[in-house]
Protein backbone atom coordinates (compact mmCIF):
# COMPACT_ATOMS: atom_id res chain seq x y z
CA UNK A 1 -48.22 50.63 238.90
CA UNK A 2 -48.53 53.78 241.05
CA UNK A 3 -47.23 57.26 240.86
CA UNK A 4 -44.01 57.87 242.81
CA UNK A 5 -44.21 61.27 244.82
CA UNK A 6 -41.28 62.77 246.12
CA UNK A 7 -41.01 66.61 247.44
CA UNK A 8 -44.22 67.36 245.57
CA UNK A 9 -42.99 65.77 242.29
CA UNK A 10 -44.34 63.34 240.48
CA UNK A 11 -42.95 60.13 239.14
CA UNK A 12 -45.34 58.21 236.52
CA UNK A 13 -45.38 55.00 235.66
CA UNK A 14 -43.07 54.44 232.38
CA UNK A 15 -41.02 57.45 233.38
CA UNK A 16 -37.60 57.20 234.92
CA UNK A 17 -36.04 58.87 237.62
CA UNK A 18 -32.06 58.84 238.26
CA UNK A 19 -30.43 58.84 241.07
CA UNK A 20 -26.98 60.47 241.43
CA UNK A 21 -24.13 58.72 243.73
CA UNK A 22 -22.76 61.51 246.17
CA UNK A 23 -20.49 59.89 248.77
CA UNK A 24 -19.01 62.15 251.39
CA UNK A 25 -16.45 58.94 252.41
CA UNK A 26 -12.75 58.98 252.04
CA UNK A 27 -13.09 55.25 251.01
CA UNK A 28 -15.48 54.60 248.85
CA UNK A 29 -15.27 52.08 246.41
CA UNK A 30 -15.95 54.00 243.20
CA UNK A 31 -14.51 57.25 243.49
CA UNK A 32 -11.98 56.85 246.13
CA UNK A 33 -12.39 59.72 248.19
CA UNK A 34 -12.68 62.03 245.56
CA UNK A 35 -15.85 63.69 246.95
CA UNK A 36 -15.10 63.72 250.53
CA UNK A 37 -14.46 66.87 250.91
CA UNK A 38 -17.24 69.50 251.23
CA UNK A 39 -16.91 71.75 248.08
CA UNK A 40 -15.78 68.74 245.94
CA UNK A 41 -19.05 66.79 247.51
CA UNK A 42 -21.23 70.14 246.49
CA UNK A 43 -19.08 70.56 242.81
CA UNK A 44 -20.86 66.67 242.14
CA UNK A 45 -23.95 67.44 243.30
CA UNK A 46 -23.92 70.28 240.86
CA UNK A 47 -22.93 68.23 238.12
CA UNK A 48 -25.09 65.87 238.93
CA UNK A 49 -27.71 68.26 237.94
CA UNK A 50 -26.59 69.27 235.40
CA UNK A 51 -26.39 65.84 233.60
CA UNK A 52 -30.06 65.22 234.54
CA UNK A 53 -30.65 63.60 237.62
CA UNK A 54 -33.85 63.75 239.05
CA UNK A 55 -32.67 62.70 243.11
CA UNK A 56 -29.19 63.26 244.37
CA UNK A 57 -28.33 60.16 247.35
CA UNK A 58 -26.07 61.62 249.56
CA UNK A 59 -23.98 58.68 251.87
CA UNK A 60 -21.61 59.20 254.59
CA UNK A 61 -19.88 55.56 255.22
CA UNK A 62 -18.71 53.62 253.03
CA UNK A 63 -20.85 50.08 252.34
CA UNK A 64 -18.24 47.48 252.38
CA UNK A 65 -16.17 46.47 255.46
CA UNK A 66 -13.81 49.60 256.67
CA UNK A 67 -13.03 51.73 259.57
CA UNK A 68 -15.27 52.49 261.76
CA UNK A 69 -17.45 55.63 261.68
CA UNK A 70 -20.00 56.50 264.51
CA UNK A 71 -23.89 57.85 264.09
CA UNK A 72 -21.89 61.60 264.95
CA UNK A 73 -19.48 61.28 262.60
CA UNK A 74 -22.04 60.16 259.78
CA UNK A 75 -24.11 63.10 260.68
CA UNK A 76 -21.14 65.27 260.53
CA UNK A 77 -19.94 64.33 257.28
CA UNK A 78 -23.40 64.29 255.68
CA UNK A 79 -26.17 67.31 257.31
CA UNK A 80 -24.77 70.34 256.15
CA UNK A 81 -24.52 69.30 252.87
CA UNK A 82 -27.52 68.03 252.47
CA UNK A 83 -28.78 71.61 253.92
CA UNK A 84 -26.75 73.56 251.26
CA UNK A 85 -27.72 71.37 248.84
CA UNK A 86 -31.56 71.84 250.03
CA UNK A 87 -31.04 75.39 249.75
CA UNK A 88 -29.08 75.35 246.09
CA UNK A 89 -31.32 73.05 244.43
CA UNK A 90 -34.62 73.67 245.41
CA UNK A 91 -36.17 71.36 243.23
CA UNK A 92 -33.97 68.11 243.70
CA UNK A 93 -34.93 65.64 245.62
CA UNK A 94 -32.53 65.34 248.50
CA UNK A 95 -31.59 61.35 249.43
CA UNK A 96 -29.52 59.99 252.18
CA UNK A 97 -28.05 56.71 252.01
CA UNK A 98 -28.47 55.70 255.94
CA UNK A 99 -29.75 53.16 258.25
CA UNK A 100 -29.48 54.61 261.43
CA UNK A 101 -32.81 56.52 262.93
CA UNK A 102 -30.40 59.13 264.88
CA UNK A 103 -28.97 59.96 261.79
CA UNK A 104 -31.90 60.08 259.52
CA UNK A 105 -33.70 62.27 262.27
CA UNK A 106 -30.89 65.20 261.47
CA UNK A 107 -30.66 64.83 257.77
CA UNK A 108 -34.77 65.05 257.72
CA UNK A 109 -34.74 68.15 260.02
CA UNK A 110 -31.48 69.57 257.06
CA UNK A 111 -34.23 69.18 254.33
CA UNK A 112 -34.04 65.55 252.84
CA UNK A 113 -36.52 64.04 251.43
CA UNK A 114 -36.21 60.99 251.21
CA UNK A 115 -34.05 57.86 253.35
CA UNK A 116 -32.65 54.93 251.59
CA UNK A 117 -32.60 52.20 253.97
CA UNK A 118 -29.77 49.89 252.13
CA UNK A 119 -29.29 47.70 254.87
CA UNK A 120 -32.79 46.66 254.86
CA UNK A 121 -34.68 47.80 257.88
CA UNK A 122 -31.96 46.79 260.75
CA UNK A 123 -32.90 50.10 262.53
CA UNK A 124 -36.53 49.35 262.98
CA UNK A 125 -36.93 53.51 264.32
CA UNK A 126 -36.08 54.07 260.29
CA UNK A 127 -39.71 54.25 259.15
CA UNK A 128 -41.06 56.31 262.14
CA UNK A 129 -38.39 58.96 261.21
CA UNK A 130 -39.63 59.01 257.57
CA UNK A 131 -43.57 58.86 259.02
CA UNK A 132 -42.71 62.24 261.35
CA UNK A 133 -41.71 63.99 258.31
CA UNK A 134 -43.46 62.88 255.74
CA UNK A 135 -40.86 62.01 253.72
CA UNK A 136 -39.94 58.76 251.37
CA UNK A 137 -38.59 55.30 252.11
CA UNK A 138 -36.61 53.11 250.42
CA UNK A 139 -37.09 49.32 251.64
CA UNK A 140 -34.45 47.08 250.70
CA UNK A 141 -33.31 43.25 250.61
CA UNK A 142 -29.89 42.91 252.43
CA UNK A 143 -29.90 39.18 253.40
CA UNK A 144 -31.10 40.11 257.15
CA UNK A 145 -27.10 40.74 257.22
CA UNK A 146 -25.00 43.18 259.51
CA UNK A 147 -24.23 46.43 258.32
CA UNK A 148 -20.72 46.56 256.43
CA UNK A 149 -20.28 42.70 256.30
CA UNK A 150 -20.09 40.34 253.44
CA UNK A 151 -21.68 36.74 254.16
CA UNK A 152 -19.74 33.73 253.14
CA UNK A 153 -21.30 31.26 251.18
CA UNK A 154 -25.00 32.77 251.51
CA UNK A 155 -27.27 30.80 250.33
CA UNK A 156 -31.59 31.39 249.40
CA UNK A 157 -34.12 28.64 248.50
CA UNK A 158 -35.54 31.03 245.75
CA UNK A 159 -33.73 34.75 246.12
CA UNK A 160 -36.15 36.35 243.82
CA UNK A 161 -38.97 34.75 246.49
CA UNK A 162 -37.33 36.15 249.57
CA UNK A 163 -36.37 39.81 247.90
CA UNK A 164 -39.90 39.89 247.33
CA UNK A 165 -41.11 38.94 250.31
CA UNK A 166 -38.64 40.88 252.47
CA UNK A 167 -39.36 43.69 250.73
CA UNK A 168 -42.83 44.12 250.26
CA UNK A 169 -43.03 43.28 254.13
CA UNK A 170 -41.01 46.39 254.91
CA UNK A 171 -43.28 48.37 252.56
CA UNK A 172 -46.32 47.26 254.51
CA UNK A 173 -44.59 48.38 257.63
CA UNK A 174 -43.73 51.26 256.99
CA UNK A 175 -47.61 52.30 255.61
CA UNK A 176 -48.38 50.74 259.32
CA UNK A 177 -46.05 53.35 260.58
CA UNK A 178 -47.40 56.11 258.53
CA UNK A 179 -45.10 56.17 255.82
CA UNK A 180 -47.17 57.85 252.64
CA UNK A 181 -47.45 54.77 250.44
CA UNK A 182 -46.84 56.71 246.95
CA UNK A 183 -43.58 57.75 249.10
CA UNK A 184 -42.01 54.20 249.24
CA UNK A 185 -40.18 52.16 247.09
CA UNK A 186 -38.72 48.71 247.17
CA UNK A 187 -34.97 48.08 246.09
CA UNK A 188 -33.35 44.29 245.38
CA UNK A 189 -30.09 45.85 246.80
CA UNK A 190 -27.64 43.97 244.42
CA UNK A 191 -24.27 42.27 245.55
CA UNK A 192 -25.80 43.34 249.64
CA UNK A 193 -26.29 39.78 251.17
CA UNK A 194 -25.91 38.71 247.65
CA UNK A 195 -23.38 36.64 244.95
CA UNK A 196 -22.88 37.16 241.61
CA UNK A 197 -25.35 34.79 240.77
CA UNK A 198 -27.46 36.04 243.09
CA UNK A 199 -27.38 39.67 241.52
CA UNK A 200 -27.93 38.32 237.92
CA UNK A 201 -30.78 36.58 239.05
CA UNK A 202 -32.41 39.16 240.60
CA UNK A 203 -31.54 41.14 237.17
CA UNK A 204 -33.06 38.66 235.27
CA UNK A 205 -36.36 38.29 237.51
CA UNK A 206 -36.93 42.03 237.88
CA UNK A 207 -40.24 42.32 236.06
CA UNK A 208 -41.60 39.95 239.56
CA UNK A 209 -40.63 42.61 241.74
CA UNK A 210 -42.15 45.43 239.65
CA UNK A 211 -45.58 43.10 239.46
CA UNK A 212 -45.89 43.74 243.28
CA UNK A 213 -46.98 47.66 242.21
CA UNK A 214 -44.54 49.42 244.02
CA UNK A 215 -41.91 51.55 242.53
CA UNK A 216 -38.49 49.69 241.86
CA UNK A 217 -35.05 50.86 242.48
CA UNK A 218 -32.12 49.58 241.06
CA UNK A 219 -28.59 50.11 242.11
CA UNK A 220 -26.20 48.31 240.15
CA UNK A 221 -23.57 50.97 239.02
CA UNK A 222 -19.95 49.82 238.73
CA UNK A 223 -20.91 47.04 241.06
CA UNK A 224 -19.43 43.67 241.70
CA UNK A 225 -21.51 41.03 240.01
CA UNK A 226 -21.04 43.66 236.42
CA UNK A 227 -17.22 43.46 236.89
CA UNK A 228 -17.57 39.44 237.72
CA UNK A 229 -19.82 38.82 234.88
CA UNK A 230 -17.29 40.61 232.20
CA UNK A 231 -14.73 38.24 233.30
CA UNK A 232 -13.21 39.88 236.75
CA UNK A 233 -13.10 43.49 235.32
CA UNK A 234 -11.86 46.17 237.16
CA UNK A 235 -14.04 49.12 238.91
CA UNK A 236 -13.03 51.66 236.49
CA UNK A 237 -14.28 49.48 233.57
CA UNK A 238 -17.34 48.18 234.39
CA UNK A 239 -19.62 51.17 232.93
CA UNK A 240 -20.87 48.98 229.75
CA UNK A 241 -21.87 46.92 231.70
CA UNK A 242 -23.74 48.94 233.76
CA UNK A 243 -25.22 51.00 231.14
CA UNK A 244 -26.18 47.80 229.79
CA UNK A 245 -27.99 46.11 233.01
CA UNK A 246 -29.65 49.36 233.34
CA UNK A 247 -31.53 49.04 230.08
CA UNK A 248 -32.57 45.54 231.00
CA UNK A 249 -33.94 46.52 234.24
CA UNK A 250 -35.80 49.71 232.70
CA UNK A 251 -37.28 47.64 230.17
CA UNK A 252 -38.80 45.21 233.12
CA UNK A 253 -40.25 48.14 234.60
CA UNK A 254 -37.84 49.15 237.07
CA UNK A 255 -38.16 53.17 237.78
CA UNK A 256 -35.07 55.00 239.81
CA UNK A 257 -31.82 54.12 238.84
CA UNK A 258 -28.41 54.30 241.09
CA UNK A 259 -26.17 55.55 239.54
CA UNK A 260 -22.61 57.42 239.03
CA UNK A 261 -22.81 58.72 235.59
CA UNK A 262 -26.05 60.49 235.67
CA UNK A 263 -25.88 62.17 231.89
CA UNK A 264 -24.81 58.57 230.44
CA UNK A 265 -27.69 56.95 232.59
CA UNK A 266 -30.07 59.31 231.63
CA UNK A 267 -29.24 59.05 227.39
CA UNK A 268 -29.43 55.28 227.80
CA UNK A 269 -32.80 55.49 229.70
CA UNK A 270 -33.94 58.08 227.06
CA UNK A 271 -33.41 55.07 224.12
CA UNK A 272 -34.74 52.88 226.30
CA UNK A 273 -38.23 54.44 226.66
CA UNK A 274 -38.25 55.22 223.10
CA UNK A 275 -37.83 51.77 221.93
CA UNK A 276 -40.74 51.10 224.34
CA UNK A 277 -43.20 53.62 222.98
C-alpha cells in the first residue's frame, strides 16, 4: 500500500486518518441544520480538532433529494469558512465535499486541500481543478447516478466488481490529468447508487478494494444501510453500529474514515490498531 500525502503530511500504511463531518446545510440529514450557521460551522470544526481528527470535510448541499441550491450558493455557504478555517488550523487538512469544478476552483484558491468527489466524477473538470493546485482527490462509486437522486431498484452483476472498476478508472484519470498519485484515494461511497445490501456487501468485500493499493475511504457514519441492518433504527441511534462497521473496515485495511463523532472514531480506531499489532 502507498503513503497518503495530504498538505505535506503523511499518511502510512496501517495508520488511520479521520475525517470530521462539517455540513454548512440547513438540511442535512444528521445534524439538522445545526451547523449551518457560520460560527456554529467554525465551533465544530474546532471540536472536531479537538477530538482528533486528522481532515475536516466541509459540504455545502445536502446529499439526498432537497431544495435546490446553485454552484453560487454552494460557494457562498462553504469558501469563507474553509478560508478561516485554513487560517485557524494550519495544520488540518481542509476537505470539501463537492462535485462541481466552479465550485472546487474557489474552495482550492480559500486554501483546501483536498476535493471529495462523492458523486463520482459527473463533473469531468473535477480532476483538472485538483491537478492546477496540486491538491488531493477523492474518486468515488455513485452508480453513474444524478446528483441528489436515489435509484429505484438498482441493480449490479457483481457491485464489489464495478466499485472497483469505477473507481480505480477515476484514479487513473485523474494521474492522466496530473493529479499527484499519493494525493488520491478511492471511496465505495455507501448507500450512493447503493441498497442496503449493496452497502453490506461492499462492507464485507472491503479488503478487494484496499488490494488495488490505493488508499481507502470509508463513509458510513449514521448512514442508512447501519440503521436498516439494526432493524429500521432511527438516525440518532445508529452510532454502534457505526462504530462497529468502522472497526471492520479498519481491520480490512481501509485508511480515512467519515465520520461525525471524531473522538469516538478515533478511540475505536486506536483498539483497533492495537489488536492488529
Amino acid at each position: 500500500m502507498t503513503i497518503l500525502r495530504l498538505r505535506g503530511r503523511e499518511f502510512r500504511p496501517g495508520e488511520f486518518a479521520i475525517m470530521a463531518v462539517v455540513n454548512r446545510t440547513p438540511d442535512s440529514f444528521f445534524d439538522r441544520g445545526r451547523t449551518y450557521g457560520f460560527a456554529a460551522a467554525l465551533e465544530a470544526v474546532d471540536g472536531a480538532v479537538a477530538g482528533g481528527a486528522d481532515i475536516v470535510d466541509i459540504g455545502g448541499v445536502k446529499a439526498g433529494p432537497g431544495d435546490e441550491v446553485d454552484p453560487a450558493e454552494e460557494i457562498r455557504r462553504v469558501a469563507d469558512l474553509v478560508a478561516e478555517v485554513r487560517r485557524r488550523h494550519p495544520r488540518l487538512v481542509v476537505s470539501v465535499d463537492t462535485w462541481r469544478a466552479e465550485v472546487a476552483e474557489v474552495v482550492a484558491e480559500a486554501g483546501a486541500d483536498l476535493l471529495n468527489d462523492t458523486w463520482g466524477g459527473v463533473d469531468p473538470e473535477l480532476a483538472g481543478v485538483a491537478a492546477k493546485h496540486g491538491i488531493g482527490l477523492v474518486c468515488a462509486h455513485a452508480g453513474r447516478v444524478t446528483p441528489r437522486t436515489r435509484p429505484h431498484r438498482i441493480a449490479y452483476a457483481d457491485v464489489v466488481a464495478d466499485v472497483i472498476g469505477y473507481t480505480v478508472d477515476l484514479a487513473e484519470r485523474a494521474v492522466a490529468a496530473g493529479v499527484p498519485r499519493e494525493s488520491i484515494l478511492i471511496d465505495p461511497a455507501h448507500d450512493f447508487g447503493k441498497n442496503t445490501w449493496h452497502s453490506l456487501e461492499v462492507s464485507r468485500r472491503l479488503d478487494e478494494m484496499v488490494a488495488t493499493g490505493w488508499p481507502v475511504l470509508v463513509a458510513v457514519s449514521n448512514k442508512d444501510f447501519v440503521g436498516e441492518t439494526l432493524g429500521g433504527l432511527p438516525v440518532d441511534e445508529r452510532h454502534a453500529g457505526t462504530m462497529a462497521t468502522l472497526a471492520v473496515s479498519a481491520w480490512q485495511g481501509a485508511r480515512v474514515f467519515r465520520v461525525h463523532d471524531a473522538a469516538s472514531a478515533r478511540a475505536a480506531l486506536a483498539t483497533v490498531g492495537r489488536l492488529r499489532r
